[in-house]
C-alpha atoms as a PDB file:
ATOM      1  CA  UNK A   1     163.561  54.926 194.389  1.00  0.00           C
ATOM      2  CA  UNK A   2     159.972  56.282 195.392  1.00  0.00           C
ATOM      3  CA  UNK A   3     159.241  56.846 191.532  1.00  0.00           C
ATOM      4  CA  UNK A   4     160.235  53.059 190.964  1.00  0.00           C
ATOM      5  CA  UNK A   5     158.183  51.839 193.344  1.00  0.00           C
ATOM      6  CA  UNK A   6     155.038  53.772 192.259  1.00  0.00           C
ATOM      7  CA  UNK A   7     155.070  52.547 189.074  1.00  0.00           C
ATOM      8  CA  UNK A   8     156.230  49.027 189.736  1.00  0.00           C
ATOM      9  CA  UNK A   9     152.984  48.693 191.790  1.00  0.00           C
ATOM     10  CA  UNK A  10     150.989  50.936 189.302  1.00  0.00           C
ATOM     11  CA  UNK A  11     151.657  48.215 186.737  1.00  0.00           C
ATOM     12  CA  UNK A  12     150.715  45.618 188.916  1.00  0.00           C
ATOM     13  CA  UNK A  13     152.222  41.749 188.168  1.00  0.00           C
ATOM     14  CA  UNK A  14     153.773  40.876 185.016  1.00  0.00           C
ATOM     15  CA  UNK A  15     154.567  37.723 184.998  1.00  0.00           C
ATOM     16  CA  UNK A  16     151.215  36.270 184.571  1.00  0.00           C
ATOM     17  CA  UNK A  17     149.645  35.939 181.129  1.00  0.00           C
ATOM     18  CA  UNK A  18     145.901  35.446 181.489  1.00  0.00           C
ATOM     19  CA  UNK A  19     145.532  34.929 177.813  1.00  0.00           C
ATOM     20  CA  UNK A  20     148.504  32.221 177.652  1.00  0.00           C
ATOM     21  CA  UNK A  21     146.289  30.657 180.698  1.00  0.00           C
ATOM     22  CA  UNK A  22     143.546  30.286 178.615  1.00  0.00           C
ATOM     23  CA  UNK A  23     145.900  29.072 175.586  1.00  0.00           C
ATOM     24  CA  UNK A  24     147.199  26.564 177.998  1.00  0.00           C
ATOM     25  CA  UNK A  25     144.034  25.436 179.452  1.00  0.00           C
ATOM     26  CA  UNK A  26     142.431  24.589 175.839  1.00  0.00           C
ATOM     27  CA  UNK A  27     146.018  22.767 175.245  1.00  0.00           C
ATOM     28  CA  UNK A  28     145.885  20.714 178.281  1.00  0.00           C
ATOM     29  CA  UNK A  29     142.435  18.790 177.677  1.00  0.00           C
ATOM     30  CA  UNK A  30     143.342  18.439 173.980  1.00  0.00           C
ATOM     31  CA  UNK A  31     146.789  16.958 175.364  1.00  0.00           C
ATOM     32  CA  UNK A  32     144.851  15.009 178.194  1.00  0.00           C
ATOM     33  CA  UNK A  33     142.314  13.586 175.471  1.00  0.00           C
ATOM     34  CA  UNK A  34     145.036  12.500 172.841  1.00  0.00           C
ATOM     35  CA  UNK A  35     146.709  10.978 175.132  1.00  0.00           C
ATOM     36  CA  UNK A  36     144.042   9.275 177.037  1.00  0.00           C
ATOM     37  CA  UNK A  37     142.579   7.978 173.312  1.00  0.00           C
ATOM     38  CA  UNK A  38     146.078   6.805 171.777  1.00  0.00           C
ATOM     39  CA  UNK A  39     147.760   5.629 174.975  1.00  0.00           C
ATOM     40  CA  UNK A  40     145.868   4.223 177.540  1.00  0.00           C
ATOM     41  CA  UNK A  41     146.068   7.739 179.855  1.00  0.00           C
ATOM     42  CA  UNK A  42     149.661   7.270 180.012  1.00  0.00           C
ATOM     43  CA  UNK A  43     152.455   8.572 177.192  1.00  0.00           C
ATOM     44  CA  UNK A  44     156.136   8.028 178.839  1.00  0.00           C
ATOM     45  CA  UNK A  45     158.618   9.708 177.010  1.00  0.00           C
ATOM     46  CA  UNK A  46     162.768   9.078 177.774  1.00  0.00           C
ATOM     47  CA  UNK A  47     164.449  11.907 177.058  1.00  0.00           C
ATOM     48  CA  UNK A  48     168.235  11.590 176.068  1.00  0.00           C
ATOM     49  CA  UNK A  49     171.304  14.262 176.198  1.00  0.00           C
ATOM     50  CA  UNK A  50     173.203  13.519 173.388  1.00  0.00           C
ATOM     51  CA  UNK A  51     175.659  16.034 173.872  1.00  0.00           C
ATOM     52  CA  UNK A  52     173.940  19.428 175.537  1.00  0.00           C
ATOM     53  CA  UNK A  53     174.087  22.500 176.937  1.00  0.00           C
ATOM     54  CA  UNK A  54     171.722  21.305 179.704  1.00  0.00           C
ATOM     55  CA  UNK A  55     169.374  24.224 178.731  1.00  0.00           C
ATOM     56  CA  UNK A  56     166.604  21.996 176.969  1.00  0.00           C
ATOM     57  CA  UNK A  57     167.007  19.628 180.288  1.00  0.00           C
ATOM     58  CA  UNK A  58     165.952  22.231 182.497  1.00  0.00           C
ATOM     59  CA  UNK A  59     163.024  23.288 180.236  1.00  0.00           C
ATOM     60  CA  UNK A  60     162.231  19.921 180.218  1.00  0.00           C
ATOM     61  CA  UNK A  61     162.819  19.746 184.233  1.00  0.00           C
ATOM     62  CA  UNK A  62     160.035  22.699 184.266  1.00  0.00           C
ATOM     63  CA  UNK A  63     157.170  20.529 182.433  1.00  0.00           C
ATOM     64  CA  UNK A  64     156.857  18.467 185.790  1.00  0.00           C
ATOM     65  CA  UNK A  65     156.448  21.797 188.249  1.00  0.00           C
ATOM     66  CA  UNK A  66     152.881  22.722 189.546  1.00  0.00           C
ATOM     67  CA  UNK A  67     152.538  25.314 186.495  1.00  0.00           C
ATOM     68  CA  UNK A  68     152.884  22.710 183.502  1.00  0.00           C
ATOM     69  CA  UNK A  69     152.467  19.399 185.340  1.00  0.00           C
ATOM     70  CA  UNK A  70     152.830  17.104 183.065  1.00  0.00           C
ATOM     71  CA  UNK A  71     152.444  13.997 184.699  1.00  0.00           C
ATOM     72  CA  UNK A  72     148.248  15.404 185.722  1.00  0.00           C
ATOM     73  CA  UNK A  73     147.695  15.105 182.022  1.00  0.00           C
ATOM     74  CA  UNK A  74     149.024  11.340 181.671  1.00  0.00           C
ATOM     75  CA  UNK A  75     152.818  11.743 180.299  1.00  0.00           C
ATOM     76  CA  UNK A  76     155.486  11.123 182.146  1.00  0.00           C
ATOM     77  CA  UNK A  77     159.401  10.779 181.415  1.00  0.00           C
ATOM     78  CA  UNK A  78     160.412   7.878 182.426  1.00  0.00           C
ATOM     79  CA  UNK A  79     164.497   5.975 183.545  1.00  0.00           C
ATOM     80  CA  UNK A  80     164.536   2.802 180.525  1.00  0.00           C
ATOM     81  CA  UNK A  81     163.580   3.424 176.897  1.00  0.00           C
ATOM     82  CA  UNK A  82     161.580   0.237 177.418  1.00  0.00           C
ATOM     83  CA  UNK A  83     159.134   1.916 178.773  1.00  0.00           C
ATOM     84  CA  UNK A  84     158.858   4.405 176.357  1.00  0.00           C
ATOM     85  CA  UNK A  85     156.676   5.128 173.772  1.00  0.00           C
ATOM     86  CA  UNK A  86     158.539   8.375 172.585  1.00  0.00           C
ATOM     87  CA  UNK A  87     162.353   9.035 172.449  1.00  0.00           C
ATOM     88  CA  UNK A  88     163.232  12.901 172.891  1.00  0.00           C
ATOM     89  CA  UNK A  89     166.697  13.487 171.889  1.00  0.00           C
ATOM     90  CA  UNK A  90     168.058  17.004 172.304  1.00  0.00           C
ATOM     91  CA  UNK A  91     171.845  18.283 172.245  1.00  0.00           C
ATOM     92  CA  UNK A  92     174.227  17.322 169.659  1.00  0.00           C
ATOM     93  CA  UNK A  93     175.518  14.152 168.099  1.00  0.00           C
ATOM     94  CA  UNK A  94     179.002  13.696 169.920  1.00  0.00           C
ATOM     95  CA  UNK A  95     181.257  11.138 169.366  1.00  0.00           C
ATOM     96  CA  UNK A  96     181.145   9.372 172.841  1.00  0.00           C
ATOM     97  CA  UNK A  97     177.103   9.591 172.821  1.00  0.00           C
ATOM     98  CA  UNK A  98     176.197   8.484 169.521  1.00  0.00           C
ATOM     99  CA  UNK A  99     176.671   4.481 170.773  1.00  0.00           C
ATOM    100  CA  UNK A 100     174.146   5.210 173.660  1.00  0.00           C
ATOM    101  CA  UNK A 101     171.936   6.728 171.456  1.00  0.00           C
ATOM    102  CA  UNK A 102     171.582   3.993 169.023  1.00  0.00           C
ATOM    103  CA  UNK A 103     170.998   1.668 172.212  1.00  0.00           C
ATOM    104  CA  UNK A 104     168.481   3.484 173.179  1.00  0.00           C
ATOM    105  CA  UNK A 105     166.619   3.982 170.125  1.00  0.00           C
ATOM    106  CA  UNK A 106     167.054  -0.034 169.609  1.00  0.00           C
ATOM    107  CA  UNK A 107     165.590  -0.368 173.065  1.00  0.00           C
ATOM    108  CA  UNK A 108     162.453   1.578 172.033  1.00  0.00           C
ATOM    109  CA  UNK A 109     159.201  -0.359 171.859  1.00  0.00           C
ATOM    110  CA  UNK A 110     157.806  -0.378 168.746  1.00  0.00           C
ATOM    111  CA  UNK A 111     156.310   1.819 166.676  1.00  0.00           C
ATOM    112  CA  UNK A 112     159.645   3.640 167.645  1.00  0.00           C
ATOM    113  CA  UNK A 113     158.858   7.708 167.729  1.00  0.00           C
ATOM    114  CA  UNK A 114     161.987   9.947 167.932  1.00  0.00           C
ATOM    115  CA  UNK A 115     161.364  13.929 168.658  1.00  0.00           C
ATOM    116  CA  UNK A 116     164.202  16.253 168.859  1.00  0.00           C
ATOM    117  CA  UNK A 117     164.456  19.134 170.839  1.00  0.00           C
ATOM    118  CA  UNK A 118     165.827  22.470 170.749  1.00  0.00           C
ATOM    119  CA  UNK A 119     168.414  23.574 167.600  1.00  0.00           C
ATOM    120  CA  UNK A 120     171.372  21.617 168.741  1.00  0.00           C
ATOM    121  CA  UNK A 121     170.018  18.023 166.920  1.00  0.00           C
ATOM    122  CA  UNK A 122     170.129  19.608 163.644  1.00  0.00           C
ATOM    123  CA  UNK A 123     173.412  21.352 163.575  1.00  0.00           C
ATOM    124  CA  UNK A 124     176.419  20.767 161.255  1.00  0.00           C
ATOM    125  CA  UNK A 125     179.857  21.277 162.838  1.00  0.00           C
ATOM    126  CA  UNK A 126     183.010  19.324 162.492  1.00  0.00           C
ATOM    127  CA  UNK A 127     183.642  18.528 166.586  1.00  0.00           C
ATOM    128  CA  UNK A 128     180.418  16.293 165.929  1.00  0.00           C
ATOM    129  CA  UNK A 129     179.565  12.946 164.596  1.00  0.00           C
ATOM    130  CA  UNK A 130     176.308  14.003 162.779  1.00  0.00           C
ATOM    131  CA  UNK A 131     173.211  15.105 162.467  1.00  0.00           C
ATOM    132  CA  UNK A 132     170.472  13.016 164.541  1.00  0.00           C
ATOM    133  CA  UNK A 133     168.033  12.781 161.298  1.00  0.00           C
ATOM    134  CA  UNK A 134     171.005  11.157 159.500  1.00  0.00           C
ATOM    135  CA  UNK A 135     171.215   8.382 162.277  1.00  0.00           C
ATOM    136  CA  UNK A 136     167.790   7.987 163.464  1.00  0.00           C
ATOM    137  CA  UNK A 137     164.161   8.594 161.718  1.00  0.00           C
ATOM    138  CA  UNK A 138     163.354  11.692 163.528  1.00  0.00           C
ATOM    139  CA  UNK A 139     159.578  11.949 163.264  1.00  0.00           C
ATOM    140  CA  UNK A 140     158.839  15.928 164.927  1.00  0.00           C
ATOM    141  CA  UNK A 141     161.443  18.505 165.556  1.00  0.00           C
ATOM    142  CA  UNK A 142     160.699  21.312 168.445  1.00  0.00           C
ATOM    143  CA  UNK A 143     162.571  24.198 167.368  1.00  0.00           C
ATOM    144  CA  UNK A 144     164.193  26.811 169.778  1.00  0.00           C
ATOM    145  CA  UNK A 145     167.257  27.148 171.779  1.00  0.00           C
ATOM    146  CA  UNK A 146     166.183  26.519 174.233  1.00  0.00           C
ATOM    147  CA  UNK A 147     162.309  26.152 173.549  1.00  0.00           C
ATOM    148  CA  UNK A 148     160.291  27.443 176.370  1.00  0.00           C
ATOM    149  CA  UNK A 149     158.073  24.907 178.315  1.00  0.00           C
ATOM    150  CA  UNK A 150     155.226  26.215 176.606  1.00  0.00           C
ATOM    151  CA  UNK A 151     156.687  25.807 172.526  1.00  0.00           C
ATOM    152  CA  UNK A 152     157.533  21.716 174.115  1.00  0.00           C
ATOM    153  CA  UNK A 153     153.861  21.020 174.874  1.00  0.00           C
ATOM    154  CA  UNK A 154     152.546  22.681 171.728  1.00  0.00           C
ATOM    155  CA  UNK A 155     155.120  20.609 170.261  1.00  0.00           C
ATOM    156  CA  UNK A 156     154.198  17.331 171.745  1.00  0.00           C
ATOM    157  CA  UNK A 157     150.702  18.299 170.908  1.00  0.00           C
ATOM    158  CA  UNK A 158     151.506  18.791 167.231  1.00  0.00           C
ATOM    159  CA  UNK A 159     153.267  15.862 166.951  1.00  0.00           C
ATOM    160  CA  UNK A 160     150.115  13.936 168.614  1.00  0.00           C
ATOM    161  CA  UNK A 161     148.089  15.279 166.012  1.00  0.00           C
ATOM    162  CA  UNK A 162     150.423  14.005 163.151  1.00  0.00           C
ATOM    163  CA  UNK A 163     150.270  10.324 164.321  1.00  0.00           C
END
């Protein structure tokens, strides 16, 4: 037990990334700038579960912590799709969700933006309805199952960059 803890503290923290800091950093005031140019300092983004796991949801629950905070940078998720400018869809196309789904992408503002998230949108399997790209015109996909907080910002930021 000694031996563990002389190394442990040998090795000092490892859960901080100094270099991903710095990555982050550069991301957040391109973020901060896109979104201050394009919308007004203020992107809000309703994000439906079509049918999840609930693991996207609580990478999406981490973008509003201290770390990440979102919401410093202008974009916030928001309750209505009438408030939002982007629809973020993640999970799969079940039966019982697809109606809801369509209502909310009808509800969208336009231009209407649809990003899915995670591998789950994409996936063929008969105890599902569909595809979301075959129901709705999904404009970015965020890979990763889930995809860590970090892959959904450089996401978001990519898709930015495309409009």
């Amino acid at each position: 037990m000694i031996r563990f803890w002389q190394k442990r503290f040998g090795e000092g923290l490892k859960t901080e990334s100094l270099e991903f800091d710095r990555e982050l950093e550069d991301i957040r005031k391109e973020l901060k700038s896109i979104v201050k140019k394009r919308f007004a300092s203020s992107l809000a983004i309703r994000m439906v579960d079509s049918g999840s796991c609930n693991a996207c949801e609580a990478e999406c629950s981490a973008l509003s912590n201290p770390y990440y905070n979102l919401e410093r940078l202008g974009i916030y998720f928001v309750a209505s799709p009438r408030h939002a400018d982007i629809l973020l869809v993640s999970g799969v196309n079940t039966f019982n969700m697809q109606p809801h789904l369509l209502n909310a992408y009808e509800q969208l503002p336009a231009p209407k933006w649809v990003v899915t998230l995670g591998d789950c949108p994409i996936k063929k399997s008969f105890a599902i309805k569909g595809e979301i790209d075959k129901i709705l015109p999904v404009s970015y996909h965020i890979k990763g199952c889930p995809p860590e907080p970090k892959d959904i910002i450089k996401g978001l930021l990519d898709f930015l960059r495309q409009i």
